[in-house]
N, C-alpha and C. Protein backbone atom coordinates (compact mmCIF):
# COMPACT_ATOMS: atom_id res chain seq x y z
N UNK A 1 9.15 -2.27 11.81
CA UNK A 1 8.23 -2.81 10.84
C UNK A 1 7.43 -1.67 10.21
N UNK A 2 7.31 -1.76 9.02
CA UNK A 2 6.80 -0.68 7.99
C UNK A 2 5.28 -0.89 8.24
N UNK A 3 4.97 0.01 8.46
CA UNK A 3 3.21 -0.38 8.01
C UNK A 3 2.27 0.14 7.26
N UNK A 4 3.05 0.37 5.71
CA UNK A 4 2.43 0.92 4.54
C UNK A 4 2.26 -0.48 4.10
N UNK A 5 0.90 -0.79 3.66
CA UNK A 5 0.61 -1.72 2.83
C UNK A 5 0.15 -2.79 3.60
N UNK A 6 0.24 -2.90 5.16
CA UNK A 6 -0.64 -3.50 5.77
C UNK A 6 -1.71 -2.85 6.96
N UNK A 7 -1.61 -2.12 6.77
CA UNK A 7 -2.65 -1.25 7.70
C UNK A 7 -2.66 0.03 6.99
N UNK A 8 -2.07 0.88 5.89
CA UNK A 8 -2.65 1.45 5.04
C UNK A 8 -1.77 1.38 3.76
N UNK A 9 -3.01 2.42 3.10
CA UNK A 9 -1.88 2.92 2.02
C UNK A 9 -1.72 3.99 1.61
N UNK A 10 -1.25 5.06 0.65
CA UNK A 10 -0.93 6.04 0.33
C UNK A 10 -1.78 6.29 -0.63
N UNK A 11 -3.01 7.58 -0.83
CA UNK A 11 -3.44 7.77 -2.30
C UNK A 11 -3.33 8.67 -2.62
N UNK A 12 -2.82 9.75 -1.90
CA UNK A 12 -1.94 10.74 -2.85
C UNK A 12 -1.33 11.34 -1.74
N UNK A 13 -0.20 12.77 -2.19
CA UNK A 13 0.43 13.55 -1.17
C UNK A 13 0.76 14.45 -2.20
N UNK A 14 1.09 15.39 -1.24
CA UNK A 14 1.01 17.14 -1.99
C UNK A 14 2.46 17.67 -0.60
N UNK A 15 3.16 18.29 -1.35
CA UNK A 15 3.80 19.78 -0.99
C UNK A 15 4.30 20.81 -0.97
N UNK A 16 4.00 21.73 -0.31
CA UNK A 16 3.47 23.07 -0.40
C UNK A 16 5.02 23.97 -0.17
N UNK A 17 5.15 25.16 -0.70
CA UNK A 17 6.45 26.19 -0.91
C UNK A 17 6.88 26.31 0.86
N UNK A 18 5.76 26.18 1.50
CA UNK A 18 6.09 26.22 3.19
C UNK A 18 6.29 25.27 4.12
N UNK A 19 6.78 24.27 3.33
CA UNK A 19 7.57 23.32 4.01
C UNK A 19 6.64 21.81 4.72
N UNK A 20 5.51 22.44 4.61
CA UNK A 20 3.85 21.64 4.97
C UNK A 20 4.05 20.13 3.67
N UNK A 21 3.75 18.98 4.12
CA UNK A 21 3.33 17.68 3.87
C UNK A 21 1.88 17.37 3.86
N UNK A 22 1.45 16.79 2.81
CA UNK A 22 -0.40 16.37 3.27
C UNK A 22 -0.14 14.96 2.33
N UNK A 23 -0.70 14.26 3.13
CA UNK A 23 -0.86 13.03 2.35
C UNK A 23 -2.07 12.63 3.19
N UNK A 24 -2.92 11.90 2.18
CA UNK A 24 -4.14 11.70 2.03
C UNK A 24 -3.80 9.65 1.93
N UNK A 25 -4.87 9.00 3.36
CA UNK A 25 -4.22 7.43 3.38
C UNK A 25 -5.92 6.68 3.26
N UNK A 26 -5.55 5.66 3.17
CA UNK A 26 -7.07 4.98 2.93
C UNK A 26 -6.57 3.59 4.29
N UNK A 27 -6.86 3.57 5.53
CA UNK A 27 -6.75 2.51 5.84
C UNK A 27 -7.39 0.83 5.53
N UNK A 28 -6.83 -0.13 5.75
CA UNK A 28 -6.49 -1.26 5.38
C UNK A 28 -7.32 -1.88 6.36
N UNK A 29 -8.65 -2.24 5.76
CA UNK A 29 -10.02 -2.25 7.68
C UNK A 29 -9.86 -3.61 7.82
N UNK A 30 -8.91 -4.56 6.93
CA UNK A 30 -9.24 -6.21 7.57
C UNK A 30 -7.39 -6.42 8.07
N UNK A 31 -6.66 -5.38 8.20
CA UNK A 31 -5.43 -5.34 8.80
C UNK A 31 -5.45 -6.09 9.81
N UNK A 32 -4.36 -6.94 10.05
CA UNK A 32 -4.47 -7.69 11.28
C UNK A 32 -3.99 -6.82 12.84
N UNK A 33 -4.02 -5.76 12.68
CA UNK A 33 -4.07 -4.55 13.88
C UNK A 33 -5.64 -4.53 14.38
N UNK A 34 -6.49 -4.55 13.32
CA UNK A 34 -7.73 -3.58 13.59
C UNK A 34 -8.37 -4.83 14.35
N UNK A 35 -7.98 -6.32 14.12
CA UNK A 35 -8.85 -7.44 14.29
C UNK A 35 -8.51 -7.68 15.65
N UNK A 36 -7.05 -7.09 16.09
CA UNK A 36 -6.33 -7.54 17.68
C UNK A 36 -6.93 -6.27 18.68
N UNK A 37 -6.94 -4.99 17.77
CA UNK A 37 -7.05 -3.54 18.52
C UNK A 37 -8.41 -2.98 17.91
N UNK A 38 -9.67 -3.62 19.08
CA UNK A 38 -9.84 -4.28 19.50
C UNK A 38 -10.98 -5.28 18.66
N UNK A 39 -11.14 -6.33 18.92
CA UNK A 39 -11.86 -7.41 17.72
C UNK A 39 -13.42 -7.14 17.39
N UNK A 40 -14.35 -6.29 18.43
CA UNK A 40 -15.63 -5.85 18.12
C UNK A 40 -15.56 -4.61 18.14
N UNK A 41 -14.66 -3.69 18.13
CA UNK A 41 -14.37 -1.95 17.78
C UNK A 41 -13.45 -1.79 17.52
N UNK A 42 -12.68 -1.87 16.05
CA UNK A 42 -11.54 -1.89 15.62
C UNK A 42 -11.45 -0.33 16.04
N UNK A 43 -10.23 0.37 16.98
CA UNK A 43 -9.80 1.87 16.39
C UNK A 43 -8.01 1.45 16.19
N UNK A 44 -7.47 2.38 15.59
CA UNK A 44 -6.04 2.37 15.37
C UNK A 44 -5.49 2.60 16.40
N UNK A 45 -4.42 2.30 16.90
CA UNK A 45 -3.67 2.64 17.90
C UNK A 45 -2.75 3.83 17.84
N UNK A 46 -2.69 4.68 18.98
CA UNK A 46 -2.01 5.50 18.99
C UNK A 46 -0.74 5.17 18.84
N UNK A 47 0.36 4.56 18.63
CA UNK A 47 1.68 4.24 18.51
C UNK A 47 1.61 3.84 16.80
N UNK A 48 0.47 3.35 15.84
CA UNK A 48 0.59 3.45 15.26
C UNK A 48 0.84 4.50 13.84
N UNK A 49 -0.14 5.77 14.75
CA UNK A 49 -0.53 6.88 14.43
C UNK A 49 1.19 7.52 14.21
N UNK A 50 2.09 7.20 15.59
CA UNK A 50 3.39 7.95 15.99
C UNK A 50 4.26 7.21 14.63
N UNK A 51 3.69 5.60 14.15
CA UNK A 51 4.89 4.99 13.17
C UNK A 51 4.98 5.41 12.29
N UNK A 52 3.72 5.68 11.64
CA UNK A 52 2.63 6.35 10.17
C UNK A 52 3.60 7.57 9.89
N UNK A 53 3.76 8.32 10.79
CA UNK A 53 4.35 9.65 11.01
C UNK A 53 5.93 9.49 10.47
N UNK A 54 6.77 8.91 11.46
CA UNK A 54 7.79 8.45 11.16
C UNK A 54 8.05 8.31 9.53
N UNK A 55 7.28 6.96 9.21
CA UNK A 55 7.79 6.54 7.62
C UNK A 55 7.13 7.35 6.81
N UNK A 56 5.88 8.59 6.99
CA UNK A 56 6.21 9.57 5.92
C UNK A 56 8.06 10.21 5.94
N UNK A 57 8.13 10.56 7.33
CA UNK A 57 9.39 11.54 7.43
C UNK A 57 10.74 10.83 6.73
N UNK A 58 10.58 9.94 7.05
CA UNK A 58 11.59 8.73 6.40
C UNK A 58 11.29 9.13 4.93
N UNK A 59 10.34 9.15 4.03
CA UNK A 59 10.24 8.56 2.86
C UNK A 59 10.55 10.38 2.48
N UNK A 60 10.07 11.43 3.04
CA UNK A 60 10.41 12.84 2.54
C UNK A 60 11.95 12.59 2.48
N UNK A 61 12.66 12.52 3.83
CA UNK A 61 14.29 12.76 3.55
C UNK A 61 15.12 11.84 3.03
N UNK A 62 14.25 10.73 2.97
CA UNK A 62 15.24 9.52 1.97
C UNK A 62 16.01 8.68 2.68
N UNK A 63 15.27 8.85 4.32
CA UNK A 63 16.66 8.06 5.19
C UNK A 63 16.01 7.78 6.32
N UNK A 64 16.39 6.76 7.46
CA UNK A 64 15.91 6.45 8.35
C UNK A 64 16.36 7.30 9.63
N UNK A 65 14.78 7.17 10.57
CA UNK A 65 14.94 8.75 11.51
C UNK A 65 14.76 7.72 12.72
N UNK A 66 15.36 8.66 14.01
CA UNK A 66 14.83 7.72 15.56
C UNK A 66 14.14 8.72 16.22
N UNK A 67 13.01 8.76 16.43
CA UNK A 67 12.87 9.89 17.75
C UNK A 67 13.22 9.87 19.28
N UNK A 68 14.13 10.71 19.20
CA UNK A 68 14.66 10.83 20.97
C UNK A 68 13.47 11.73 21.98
N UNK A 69 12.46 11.92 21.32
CA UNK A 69 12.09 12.89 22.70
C UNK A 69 10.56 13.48 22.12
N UNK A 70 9.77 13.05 22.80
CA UNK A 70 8.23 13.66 22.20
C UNK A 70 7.88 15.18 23.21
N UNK A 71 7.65 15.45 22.78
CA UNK A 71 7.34 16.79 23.30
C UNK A 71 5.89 17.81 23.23
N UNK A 72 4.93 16.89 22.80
CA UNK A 72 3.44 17.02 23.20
C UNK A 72 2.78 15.66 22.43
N UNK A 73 1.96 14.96 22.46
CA UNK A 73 1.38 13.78 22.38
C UNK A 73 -0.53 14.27 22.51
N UNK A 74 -1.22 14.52 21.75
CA UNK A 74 -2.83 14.68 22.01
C UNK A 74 -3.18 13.87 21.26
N UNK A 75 -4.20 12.78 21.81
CA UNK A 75 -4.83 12.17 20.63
C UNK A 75 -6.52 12.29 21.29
N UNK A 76 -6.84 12.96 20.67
CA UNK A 76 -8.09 13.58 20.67
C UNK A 76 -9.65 12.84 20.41
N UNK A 77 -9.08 12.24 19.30
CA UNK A 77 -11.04 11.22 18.75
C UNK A 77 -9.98 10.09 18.32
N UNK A 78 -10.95 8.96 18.42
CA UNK A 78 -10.39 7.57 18.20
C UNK A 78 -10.88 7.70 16.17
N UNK A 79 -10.11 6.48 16.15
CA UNK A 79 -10.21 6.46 14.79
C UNK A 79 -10.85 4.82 14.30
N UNK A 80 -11.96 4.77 13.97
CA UNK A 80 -12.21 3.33 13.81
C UNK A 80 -12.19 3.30 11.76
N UNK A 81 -11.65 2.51 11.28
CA UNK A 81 -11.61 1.83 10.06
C UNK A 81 -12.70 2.12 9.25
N UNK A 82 -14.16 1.68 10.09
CA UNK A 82 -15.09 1.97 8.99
C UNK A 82 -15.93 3.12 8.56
N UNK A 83 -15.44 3.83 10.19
CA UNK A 83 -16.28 5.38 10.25
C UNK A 83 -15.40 5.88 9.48
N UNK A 84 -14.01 5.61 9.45
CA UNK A 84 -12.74 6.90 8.35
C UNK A 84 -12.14 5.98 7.93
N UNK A 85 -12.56 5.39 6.68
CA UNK A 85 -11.44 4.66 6.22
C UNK A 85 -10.68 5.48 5.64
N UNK A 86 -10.34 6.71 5.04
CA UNK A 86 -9.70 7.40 4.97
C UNK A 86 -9.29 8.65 5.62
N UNK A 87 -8.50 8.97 6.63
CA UNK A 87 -7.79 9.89 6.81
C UNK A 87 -6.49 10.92 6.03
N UNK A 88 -6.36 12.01 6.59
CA UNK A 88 -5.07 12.58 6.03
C UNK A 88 -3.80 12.96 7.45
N UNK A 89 -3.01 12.93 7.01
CA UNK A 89 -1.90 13.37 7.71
C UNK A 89 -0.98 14.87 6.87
N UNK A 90 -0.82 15.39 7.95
CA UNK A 90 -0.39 16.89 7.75
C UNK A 90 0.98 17.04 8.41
N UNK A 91 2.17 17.42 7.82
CA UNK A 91 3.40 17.47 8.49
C UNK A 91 4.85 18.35 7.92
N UNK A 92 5.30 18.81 8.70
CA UNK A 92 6.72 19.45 8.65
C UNK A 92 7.52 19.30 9.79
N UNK A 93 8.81 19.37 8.70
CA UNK A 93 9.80 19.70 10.50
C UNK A 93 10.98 20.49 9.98
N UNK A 94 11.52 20.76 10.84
CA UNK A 94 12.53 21.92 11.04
C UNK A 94 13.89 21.17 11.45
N UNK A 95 14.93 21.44 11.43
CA UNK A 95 16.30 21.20 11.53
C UNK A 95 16.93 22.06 12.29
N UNK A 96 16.99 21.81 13.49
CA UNK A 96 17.64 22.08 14.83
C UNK A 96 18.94 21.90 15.18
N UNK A 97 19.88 22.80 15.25
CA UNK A 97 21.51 21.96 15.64
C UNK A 97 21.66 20.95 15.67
N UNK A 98 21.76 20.03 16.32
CA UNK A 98 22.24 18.89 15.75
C UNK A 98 20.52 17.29 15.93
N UNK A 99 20.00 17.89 15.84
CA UNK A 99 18.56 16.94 15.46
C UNK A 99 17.36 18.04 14.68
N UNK A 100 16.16 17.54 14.45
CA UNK A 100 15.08 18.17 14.07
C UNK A 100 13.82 17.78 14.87
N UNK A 101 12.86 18.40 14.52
CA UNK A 101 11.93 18.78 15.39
C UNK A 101 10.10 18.82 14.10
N UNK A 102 9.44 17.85 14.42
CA UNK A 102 8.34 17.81 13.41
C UNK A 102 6.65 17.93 14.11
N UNK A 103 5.82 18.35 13.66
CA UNK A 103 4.69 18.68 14.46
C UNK A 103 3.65 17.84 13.02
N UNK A 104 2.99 16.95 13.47
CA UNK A 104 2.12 16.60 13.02
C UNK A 104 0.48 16.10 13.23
N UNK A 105 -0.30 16.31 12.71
CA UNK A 105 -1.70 15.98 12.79
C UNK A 105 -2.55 15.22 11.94
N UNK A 106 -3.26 14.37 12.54
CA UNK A 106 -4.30 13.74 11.96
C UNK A 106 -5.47 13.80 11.86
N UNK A 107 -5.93 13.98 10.51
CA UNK A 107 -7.71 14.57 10.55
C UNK A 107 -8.28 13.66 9.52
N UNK A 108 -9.72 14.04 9.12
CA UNK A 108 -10.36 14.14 8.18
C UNK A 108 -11.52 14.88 8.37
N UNK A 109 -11.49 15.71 7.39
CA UNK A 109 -12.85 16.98 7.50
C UNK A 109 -12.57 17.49 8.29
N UNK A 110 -13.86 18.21 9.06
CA UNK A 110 -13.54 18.82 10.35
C UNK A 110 -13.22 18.05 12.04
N UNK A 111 -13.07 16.85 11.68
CA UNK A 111 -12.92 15.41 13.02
C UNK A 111 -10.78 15.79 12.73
N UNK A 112 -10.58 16.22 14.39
CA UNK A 112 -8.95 16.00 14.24
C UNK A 112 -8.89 15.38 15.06
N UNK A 113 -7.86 14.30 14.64
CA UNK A 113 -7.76 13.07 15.75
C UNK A 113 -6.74 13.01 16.33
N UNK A 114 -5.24 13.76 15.98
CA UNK A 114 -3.89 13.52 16.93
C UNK A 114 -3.75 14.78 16.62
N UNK A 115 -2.77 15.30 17.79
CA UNK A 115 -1.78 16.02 17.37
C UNK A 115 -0.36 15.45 18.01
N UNK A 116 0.97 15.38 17.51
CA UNK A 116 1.87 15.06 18.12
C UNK A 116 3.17 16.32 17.37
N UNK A 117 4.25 15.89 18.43
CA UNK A 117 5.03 17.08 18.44
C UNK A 117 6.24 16.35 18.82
N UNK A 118 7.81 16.19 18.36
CA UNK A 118 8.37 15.12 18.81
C UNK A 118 9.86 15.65 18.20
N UNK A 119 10.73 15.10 18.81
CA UNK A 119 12.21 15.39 18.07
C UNK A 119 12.73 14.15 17.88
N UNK A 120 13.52 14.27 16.79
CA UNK A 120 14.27 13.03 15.84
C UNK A 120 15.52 13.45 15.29
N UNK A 121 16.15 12.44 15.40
CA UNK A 121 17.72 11.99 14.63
C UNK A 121 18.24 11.93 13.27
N UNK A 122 18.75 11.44 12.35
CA UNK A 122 18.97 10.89 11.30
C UNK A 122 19.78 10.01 11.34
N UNK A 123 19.68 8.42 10.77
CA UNK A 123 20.54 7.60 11.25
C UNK A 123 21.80 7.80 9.90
């Protein structure tokens, strides 16, 4: 399940000659995530943070990805809806014999809230 357009959206993205991704998201604060996780302190869920990730990578290569294997996971500050309704996400990956390999982070300003590190497929 996609979750552009119900728990956020896209308001812009930029990239750079070094292979770097930034896209800039405005979350979606009456999403029916934020009302379940949890109903008097909405923060985002970390697995959502890992999907977010995914369907940028999807939407850069034009194709659907699986990740076989995470290989560091930090999620550092929680993220609640109304303190950041907007965050950015920062990302690249590399192409490894026969899979690739992407390192991404989530911030806004000087508050970083994930870092994850993970290898993926191409279906």
């Amino acid at each position: 399940m996609r979750l552009l357009n119900s728990l956020y959206r896209t308001v812009s993205v930029q990239d750079n000659a070094s292979g770097q991704h930034l896209a800039n998201l405005s979350l979606i604060q009456d999403s029916l995530i934020f009302k379940v996780h949890f109903p008097d302190m909405p923060i985002l869920p970390g697995a959502c943070l890992v999907q977010i990730s995914k369907e940028f990578i999807e939407d850069k290569m034009n194709q659907k990805v699986e990740i076989v294997a995470f290989k560091n996971l930090k999620f550092l500050k929680t993220i609640n809806p109304y303190e950041f309704p907007e965050i950015s996400i920062c990302f690249s990956y590399q192409k490894n014999e026969e899979h690739y390999t992407t390192s991404v982070t989530f911030s806004k300003d000087e508050h970083l809230f994930c870092k994850l590190e993970y290898v993926f497929i191409t279906k």
